[in-house]
PDB file of N, CA and C in Angstrom:
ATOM      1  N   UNK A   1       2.199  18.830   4.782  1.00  0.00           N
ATOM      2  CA  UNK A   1       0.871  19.082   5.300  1.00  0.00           C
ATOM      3  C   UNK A   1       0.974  20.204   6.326  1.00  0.00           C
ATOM      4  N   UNK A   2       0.208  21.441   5.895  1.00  0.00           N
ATOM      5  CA  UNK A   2       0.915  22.792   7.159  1.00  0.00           C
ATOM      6  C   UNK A   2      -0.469  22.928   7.282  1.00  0.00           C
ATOM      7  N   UNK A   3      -1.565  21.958   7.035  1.00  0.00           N
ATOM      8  CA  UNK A   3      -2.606  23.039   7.563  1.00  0.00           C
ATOM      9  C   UNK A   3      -3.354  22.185   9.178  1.00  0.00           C
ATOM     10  N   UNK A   4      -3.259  22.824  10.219  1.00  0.00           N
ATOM     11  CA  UNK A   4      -3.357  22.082  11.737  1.00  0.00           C
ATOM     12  C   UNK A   4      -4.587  21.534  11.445  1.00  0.00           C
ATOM     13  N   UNK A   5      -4.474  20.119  12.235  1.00  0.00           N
ATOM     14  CA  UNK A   5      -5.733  19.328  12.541  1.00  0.00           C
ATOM     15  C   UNK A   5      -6.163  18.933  10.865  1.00  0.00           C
ATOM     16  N   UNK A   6      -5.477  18.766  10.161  1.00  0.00           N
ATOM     17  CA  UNK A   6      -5.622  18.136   8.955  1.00  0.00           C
ATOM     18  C   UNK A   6      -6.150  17.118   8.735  1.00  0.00           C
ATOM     19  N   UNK A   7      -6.765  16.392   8.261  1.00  0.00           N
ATOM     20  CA  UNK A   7      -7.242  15.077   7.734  1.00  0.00           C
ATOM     21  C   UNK A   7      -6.018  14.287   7.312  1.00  0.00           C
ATOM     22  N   UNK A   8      -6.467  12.351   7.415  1.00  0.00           N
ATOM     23  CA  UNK A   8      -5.065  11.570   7.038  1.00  0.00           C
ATOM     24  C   UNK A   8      -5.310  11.717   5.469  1.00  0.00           C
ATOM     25  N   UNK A   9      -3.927  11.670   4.772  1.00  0.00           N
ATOM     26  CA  UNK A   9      -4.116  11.138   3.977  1.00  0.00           C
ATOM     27  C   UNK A   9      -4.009   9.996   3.472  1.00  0.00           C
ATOM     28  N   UNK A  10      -4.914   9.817   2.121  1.00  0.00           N
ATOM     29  CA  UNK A  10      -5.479   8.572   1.882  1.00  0.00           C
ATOM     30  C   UNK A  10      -4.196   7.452   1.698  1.00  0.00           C
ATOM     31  N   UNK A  11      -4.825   6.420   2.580  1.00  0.00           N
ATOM     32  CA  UNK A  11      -4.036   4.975   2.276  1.00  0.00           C
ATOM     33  C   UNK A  11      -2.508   5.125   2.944  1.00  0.00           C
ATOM     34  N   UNK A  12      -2.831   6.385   3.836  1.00  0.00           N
ATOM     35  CA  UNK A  12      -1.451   6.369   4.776  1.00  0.00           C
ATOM     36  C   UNK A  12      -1.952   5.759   6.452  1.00  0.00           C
ATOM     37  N   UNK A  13      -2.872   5.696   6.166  1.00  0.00           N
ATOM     38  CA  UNK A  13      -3.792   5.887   8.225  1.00  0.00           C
ATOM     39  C   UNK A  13      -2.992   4.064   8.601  1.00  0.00           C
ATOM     40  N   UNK A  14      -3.212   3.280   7.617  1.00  0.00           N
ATOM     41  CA  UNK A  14      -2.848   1.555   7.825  1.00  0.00           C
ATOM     42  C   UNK A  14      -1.222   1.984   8.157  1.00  0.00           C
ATOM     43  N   UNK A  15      -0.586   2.036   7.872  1.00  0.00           N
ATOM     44  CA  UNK A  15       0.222   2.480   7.796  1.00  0.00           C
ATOM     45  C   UNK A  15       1.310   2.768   9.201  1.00  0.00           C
ATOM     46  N   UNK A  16       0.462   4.173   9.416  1.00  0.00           N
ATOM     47  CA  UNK A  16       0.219   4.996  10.766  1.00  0.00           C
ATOM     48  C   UNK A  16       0.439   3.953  11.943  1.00  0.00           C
ATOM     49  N   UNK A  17      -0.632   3.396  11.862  1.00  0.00           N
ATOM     50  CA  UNK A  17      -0.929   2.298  13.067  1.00  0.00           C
ATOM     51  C   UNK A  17      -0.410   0.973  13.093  1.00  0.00           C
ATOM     52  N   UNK A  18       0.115   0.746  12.055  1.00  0.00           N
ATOM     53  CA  UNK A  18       1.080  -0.777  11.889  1.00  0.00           C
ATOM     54  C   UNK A  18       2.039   0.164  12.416  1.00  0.00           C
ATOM     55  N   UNK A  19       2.622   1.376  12.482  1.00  0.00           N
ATOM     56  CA  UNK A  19       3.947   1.662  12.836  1.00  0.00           C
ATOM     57  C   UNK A  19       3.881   1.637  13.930  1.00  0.00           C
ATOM     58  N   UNK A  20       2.802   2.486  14.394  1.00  0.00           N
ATOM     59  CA  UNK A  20       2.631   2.968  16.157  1.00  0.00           C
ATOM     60  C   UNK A  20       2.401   1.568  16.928  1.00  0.00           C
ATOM     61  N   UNK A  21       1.747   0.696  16.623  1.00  0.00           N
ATOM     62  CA  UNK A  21       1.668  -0.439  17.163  1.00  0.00           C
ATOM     63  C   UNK A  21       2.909  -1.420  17.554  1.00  0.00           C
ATOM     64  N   UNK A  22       3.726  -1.671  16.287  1.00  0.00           N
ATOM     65  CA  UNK A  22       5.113  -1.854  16.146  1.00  0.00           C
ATOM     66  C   UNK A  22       6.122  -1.382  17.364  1.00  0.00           C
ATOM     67  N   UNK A  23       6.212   0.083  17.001  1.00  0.00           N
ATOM     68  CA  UNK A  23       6.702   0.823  18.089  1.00  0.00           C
ATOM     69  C   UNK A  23       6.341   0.908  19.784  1.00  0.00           C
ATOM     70  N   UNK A  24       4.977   1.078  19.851  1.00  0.00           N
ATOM     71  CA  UNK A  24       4.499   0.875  21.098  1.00  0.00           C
ATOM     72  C   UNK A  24       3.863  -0.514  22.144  1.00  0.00           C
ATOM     73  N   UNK A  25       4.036  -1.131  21.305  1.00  0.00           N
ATOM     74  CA  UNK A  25       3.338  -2.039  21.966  1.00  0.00           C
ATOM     75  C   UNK A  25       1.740  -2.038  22.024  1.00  0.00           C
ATOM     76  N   UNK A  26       0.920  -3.014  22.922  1.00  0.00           N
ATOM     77  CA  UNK A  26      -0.640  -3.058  22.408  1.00  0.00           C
ATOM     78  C   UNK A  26      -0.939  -2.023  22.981  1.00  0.00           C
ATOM     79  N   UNK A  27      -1.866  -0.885  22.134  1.00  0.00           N
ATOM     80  CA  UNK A  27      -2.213   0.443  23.071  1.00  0.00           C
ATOM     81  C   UNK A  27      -3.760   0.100  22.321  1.00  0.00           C
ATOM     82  N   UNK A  28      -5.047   1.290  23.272  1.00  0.00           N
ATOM     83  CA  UNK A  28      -5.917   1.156  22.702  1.00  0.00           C
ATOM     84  C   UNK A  28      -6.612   2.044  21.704  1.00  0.00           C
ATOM     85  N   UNK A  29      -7.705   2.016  20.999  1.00  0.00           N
ATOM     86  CA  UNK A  29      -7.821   2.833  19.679  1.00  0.00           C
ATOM     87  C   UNK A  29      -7.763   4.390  20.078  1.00  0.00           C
ATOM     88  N   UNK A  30      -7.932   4.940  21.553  1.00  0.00           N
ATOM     89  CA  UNK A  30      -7.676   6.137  21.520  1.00  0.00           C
ATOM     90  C   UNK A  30      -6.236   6.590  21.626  1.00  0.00           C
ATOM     91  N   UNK A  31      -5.620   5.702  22.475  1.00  0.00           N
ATOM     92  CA  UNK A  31      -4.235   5.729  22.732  1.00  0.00           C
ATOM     93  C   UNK A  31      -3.052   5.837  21.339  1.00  0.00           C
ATOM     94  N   UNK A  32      -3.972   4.855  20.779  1.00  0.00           N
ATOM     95  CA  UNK A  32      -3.153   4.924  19.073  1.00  0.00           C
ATOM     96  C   UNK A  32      -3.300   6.099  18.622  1.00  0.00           C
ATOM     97  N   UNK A  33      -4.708   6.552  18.489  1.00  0.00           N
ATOM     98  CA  UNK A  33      -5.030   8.257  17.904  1.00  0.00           C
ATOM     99  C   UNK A  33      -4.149   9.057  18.414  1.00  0.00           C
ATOM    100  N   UNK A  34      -4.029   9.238  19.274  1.00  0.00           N
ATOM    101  CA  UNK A  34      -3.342  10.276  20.487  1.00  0.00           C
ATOM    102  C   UNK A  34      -2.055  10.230  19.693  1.00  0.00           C
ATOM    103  N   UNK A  35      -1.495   9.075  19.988  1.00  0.00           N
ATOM    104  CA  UNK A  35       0.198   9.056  19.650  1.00  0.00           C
ATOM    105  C   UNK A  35       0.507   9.227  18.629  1.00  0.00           C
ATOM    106  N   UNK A  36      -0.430   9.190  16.840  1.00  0.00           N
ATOM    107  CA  UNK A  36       0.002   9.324  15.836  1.00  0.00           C
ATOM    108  C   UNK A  36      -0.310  11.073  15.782  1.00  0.00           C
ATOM    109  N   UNK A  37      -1.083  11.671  16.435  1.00  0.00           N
ATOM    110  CA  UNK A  37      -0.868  13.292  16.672  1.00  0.00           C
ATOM    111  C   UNK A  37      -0.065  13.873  17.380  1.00  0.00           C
ATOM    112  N   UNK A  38       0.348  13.039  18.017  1.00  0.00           N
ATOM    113  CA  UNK A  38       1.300  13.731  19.082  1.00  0.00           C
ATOM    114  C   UNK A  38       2.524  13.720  17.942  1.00  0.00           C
ATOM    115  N   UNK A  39       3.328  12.623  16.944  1.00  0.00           N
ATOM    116  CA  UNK A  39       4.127  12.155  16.427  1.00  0.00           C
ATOM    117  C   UNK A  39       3.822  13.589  15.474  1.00  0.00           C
ATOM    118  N   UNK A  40       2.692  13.432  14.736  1.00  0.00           N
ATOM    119  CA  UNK A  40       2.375  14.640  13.954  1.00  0.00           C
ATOM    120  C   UNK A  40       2.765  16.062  14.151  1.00  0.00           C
ATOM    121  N   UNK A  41       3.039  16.479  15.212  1.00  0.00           N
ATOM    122  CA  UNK A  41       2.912  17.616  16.187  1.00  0.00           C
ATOM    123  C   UNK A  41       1.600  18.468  15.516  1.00  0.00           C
ATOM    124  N   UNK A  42       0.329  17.723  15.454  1.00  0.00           N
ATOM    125  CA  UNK A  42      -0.708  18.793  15.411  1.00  0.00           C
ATOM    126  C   UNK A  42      -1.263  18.838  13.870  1.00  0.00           C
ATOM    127  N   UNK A  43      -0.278  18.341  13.332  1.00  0.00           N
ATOM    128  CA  UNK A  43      -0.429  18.281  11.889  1.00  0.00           C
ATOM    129  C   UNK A  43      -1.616  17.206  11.570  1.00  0.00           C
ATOM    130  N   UNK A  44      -2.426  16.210  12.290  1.00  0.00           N
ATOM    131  CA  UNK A  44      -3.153  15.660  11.799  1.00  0.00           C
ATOM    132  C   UNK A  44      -4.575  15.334  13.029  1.00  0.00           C
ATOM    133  N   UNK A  45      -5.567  14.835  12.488  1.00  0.00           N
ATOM    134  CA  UNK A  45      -6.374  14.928  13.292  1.00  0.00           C
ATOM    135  C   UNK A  45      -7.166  13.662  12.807  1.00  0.00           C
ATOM    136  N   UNK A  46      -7.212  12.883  14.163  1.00  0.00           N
ATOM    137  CA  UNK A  46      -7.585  11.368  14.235  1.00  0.00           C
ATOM    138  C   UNK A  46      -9.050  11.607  15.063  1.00  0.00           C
ATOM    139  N   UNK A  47     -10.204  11.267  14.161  1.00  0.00           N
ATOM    140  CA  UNK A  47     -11.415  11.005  15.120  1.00  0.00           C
ATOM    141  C   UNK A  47     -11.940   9.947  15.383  1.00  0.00           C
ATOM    142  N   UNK A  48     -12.666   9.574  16.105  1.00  0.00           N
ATOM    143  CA  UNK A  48     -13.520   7.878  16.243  1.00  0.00           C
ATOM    144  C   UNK A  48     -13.801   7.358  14.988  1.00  0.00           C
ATOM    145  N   UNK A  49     -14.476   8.208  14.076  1.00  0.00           N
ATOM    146  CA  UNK A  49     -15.061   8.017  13.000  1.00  0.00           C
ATOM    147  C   UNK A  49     -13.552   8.021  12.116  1.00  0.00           C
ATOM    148  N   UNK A  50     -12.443   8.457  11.863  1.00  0.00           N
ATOM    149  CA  UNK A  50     -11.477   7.421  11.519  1.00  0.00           C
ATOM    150  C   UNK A  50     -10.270   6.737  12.005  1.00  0.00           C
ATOM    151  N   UNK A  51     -10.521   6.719  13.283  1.00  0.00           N
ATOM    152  CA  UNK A  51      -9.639   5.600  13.802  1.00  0.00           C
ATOM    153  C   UNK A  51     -10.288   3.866  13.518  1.00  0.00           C
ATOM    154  N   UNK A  52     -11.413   4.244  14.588  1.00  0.00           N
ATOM    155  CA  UNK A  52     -12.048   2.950  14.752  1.00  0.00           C
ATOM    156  C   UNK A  52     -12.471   1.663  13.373  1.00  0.00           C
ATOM    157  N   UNK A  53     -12.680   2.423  12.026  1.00  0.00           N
ATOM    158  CA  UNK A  53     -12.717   1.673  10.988  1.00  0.00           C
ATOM    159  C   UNK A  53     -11.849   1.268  10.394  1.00  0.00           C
ATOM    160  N   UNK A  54     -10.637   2.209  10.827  1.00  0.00           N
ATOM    161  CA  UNK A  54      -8.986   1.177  10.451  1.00  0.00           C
ATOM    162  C   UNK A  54      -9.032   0.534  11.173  1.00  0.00           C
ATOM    163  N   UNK A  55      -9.127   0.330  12.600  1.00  0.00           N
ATOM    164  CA  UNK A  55      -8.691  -0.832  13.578  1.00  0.00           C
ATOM    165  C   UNK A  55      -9.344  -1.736  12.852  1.00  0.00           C
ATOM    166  N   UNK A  56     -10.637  -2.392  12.399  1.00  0.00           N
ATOM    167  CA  UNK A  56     -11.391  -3.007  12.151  1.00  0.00           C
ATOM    168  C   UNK A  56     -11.161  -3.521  10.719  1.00  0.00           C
ATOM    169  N   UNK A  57     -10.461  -2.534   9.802  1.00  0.00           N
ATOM    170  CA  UNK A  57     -10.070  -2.956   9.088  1.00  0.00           C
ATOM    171  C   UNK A  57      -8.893  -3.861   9.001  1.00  0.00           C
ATOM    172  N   UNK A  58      -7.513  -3.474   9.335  1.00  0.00           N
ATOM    173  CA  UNK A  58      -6.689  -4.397   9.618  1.00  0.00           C
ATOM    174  C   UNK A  58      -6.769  -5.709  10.617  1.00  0.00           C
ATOM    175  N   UNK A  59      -7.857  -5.755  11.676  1.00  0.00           N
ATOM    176  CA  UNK A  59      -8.283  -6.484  12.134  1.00  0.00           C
ATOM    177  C   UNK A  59      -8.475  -7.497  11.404  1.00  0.00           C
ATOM    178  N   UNK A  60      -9.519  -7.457  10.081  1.00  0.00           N
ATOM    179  CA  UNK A  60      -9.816  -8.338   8.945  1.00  0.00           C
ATOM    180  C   UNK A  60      -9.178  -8.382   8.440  1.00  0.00           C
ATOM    181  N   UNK A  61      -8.173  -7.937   8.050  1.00  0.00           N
ATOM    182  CA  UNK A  61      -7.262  -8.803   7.464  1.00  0.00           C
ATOM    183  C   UNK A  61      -5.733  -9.462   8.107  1.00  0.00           C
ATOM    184  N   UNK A  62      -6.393  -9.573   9.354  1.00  0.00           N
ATOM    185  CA  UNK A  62      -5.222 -10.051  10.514  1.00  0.00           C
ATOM    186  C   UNK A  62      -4.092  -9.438  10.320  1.00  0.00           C
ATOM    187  N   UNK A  63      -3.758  -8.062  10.541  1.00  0.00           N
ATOM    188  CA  UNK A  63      -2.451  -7.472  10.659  1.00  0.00           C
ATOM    189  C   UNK A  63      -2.186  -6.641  11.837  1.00  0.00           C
ATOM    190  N   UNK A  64      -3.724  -6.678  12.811  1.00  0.00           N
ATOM    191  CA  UNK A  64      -3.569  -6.698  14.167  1.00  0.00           C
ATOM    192  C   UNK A  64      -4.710  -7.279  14.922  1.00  0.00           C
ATOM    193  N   UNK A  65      -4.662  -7.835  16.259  1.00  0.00           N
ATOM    194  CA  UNK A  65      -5.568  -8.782  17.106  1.00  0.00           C
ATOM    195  C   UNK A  65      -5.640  -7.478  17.968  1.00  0.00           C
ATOM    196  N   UNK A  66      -7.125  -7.849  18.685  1.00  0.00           N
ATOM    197  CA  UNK A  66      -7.557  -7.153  19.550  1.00  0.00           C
ATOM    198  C   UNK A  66      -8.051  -8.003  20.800  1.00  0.00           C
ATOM    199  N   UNK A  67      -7.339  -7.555  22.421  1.00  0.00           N
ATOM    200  CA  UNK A  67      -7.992  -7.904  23.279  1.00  0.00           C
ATOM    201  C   UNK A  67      -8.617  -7.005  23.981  1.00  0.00           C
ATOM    202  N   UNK A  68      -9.745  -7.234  25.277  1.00  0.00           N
ATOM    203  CA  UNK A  68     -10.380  -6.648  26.393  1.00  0.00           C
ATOM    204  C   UNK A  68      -9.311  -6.636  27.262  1.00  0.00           C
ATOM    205  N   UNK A  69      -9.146  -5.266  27.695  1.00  0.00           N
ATOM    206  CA  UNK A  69      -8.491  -4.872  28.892  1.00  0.00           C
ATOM    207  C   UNK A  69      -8.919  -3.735  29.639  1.00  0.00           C
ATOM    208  N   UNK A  70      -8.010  -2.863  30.620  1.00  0.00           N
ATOM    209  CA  UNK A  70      -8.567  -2.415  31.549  1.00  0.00           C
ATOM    210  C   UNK A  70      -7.796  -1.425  31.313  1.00  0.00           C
ATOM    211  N   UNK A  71      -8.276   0.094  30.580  1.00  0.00           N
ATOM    212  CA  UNK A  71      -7.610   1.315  30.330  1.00  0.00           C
ATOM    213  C   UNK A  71      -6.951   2.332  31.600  1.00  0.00           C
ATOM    214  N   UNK A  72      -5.478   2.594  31.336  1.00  0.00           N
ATOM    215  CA  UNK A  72      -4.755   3.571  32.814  1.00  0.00           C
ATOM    216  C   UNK A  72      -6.224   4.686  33.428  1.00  0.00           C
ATOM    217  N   UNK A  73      -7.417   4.896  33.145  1.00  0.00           N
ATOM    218  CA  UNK A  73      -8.128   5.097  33.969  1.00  0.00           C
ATOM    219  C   UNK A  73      -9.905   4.364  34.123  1.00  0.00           C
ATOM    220  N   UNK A  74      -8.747   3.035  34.367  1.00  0.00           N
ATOM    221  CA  UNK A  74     -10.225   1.871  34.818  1.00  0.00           C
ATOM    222  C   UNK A  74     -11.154   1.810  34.094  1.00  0.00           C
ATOM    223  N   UNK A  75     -11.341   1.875  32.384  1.00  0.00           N
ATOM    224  CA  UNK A  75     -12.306   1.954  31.779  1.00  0.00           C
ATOM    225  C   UNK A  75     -11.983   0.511  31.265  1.00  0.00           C
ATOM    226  N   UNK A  76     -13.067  -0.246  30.731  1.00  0.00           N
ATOM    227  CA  UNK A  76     -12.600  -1.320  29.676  1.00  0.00           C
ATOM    228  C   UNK A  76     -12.687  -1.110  28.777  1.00  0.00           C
ATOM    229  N   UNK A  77     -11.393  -1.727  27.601  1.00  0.00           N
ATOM    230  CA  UNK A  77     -11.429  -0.980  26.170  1.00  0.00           C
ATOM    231  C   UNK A  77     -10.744  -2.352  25.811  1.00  0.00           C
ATOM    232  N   UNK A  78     -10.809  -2.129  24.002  1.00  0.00           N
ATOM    233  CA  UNK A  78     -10.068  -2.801  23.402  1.00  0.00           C
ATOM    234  C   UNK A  78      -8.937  -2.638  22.946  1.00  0.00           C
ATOM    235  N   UNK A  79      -7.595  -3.260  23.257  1.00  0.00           N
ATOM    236  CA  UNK A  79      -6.399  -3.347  22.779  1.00  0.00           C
ATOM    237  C   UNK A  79      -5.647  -4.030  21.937  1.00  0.00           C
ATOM    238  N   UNK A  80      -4.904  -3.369  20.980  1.00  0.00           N
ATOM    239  CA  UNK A  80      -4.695  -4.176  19.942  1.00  0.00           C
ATOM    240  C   UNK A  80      -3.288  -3.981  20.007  1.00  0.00           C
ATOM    241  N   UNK A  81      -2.758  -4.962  18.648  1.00  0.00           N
ATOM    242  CA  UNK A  81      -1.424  -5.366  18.908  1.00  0.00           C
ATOM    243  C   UNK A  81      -1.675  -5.816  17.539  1.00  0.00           C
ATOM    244  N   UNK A  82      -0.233  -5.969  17.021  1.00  0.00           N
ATOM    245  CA  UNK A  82       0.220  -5.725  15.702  1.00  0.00           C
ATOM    246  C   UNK A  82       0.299  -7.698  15.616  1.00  0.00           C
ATOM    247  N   UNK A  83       0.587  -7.936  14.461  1.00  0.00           N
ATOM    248  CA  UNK A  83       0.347  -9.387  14.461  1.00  0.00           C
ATOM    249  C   UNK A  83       2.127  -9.690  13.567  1.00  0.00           C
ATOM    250  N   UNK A  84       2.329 -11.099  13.408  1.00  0.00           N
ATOM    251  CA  UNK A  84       3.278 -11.522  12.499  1.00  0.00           C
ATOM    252  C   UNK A  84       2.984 -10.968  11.063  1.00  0.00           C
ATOM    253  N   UNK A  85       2.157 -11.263  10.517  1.00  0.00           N
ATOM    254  CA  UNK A  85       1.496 -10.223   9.373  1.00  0.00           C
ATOM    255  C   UNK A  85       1.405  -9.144   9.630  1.00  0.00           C
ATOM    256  N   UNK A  86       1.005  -8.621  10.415  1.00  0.00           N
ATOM    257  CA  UNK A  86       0.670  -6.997  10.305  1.00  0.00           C
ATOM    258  C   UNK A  86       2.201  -7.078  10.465  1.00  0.00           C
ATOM    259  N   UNK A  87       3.366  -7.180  10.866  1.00  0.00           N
ATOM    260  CA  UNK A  87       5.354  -6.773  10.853  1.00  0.00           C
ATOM    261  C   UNK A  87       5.436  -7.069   9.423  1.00  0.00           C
ATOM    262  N   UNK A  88       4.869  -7.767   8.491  1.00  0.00           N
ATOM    263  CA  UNK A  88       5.519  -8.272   7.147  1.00  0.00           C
ATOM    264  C   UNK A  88       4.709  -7.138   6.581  1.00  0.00           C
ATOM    265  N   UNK A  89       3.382  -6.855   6.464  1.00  0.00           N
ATOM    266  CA  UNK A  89       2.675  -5.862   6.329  1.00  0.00           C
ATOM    267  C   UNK A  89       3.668  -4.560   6.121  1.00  0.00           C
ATOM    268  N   UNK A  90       4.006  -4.063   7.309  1.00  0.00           N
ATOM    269  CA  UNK A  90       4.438  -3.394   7.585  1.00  0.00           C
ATOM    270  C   UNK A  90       5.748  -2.637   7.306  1.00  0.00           C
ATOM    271  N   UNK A  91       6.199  -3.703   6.503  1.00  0.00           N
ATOM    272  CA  UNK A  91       7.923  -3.661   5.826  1.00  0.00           C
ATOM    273  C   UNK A  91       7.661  -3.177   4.718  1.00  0.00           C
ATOM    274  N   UNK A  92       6.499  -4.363   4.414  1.00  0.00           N
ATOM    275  CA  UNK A  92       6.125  -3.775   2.786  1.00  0.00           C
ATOM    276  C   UNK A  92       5.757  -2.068   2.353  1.00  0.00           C
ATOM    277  N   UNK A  93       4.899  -2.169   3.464  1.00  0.00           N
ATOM    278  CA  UNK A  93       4.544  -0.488   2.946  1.00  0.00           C
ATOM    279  C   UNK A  93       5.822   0.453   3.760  1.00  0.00           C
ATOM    280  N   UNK A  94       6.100  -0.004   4.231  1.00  0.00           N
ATOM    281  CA  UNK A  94       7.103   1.353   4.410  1.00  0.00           C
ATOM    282  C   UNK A  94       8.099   1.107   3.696  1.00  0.00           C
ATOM    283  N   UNK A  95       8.658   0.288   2.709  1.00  0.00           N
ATOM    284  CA  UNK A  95       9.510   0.078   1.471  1.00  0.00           C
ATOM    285  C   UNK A  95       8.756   1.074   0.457  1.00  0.00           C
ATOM    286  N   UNK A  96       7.310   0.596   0.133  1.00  0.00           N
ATOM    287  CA  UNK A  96       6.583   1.433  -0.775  1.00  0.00           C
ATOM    288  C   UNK A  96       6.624   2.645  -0.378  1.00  0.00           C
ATOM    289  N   UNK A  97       6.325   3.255   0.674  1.00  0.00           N
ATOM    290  CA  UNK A  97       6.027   4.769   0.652  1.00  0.00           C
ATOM    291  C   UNK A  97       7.172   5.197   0.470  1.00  0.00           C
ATOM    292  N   UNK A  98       8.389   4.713   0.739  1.00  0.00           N
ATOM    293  CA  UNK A  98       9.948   5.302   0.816  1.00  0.00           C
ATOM    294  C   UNK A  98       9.999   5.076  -0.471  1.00  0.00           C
ATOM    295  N   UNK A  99       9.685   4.255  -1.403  1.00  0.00           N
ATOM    296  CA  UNK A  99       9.821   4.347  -3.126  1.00  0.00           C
ATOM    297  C   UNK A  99       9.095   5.814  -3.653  1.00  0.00           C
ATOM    298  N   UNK A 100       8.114   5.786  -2.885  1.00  0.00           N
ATOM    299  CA  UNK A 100       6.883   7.265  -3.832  1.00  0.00           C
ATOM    300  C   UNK A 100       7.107   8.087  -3.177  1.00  0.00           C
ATOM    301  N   UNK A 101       7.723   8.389  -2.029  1.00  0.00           N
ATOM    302  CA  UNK A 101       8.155   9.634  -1.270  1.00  0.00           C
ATOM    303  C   UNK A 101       9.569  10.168  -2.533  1.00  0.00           C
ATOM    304  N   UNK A 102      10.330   9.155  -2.816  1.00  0.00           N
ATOM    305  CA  UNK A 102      11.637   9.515  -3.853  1.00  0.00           C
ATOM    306  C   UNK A 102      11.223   9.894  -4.887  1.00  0.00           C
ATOM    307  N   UNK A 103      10.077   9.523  -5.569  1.00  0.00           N
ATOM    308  CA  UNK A 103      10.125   9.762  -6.706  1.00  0.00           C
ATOM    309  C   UNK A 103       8.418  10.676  -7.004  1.00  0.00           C
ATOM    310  N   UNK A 104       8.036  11.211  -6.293  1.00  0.00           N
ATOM    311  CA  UNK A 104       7.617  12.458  -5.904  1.00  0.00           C
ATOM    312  C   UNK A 104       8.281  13.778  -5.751  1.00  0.00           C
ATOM    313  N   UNK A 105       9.199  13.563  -4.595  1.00  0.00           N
ATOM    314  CA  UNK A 105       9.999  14.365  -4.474  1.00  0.00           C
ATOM    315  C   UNK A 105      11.019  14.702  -5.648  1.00  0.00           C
ATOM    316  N   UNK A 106      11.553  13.923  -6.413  1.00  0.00           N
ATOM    317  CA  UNK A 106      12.204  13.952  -7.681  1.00  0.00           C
ATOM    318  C   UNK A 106      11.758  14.873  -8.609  1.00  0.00           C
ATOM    319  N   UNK A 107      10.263  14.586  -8.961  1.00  0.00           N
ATOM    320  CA  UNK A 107       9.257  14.853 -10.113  1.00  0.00           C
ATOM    321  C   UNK A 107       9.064  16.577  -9.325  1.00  0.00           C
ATOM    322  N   UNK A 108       9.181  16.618  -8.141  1.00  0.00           N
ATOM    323  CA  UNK A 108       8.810  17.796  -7.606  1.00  0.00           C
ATOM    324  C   UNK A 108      10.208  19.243  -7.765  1.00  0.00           C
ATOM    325  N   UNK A 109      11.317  18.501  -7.576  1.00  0.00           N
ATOM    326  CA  UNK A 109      12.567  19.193  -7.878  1.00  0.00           C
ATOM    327  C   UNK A 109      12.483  19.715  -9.314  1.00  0.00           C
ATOM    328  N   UNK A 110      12.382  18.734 -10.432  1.00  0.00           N
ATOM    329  CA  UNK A 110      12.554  18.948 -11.600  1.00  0.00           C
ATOM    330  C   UNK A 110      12.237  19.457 -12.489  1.00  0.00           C
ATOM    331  N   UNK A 111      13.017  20.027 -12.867  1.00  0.00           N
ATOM    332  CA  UNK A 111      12.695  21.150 -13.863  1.00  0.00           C
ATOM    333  C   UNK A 111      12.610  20.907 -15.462  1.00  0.00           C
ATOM    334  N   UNK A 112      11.981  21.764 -15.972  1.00  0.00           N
ATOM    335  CA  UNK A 112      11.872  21.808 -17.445  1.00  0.00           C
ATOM    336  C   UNK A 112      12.487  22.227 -18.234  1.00  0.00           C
TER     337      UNK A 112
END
């Protein structure tokens, strides 16, 4: 992906945020945005309009809980945190993407 401020691609964003969550501990939906661009270096671009409907999504299907807390500049926000499911979740697809990353890349080498 070389083109800056890119859009996610599809059915990677769950993903994204089961990792960052994993990794970071409970941060909140901007804090998550932030860190999967920062990780990106620039390469992707997280807005309200698609952060906030993944949170909500994995929410429903319990692979992360959300509490009320008090954001590093005194705002109240919601913080979420990855669940026992969302870690099993989380194995799974990053087994899968490491299967279709190989055999992408394969199909992409190969010649005729």
């Amino acid at each position: 992906m070389s083109t800056p401020g890119a859009e996610v691609p599809y059915g990677t964003l769950d993903l994204m945020v089961l990792k960052t969550l994993a990794s970071m501990g409970p941060l909140h939906g901007f804090g998550i945005a932030r860190r999967i661009e920062q990780i990106a270096n620039g390469a992707l671009a997280l807005n309200q309009g698609t952060i906030y409907p993944a949170l909500l999504r994995l929410e429903q299907k319990a692979w992360i809980k959300s509490a009320w807390g008090t954001s590093e500049n005194n705002r109240r926000a919601r913080f979420y945190s990855i669940t026992a499911a969302g870690r099993r979740q989380l194995s799974a697809e990053t087994e899968l993407w490491e299967r279709t990353v190989t055999i992408v890349s394969r199909l992409l080498k190969h010649e005729s």
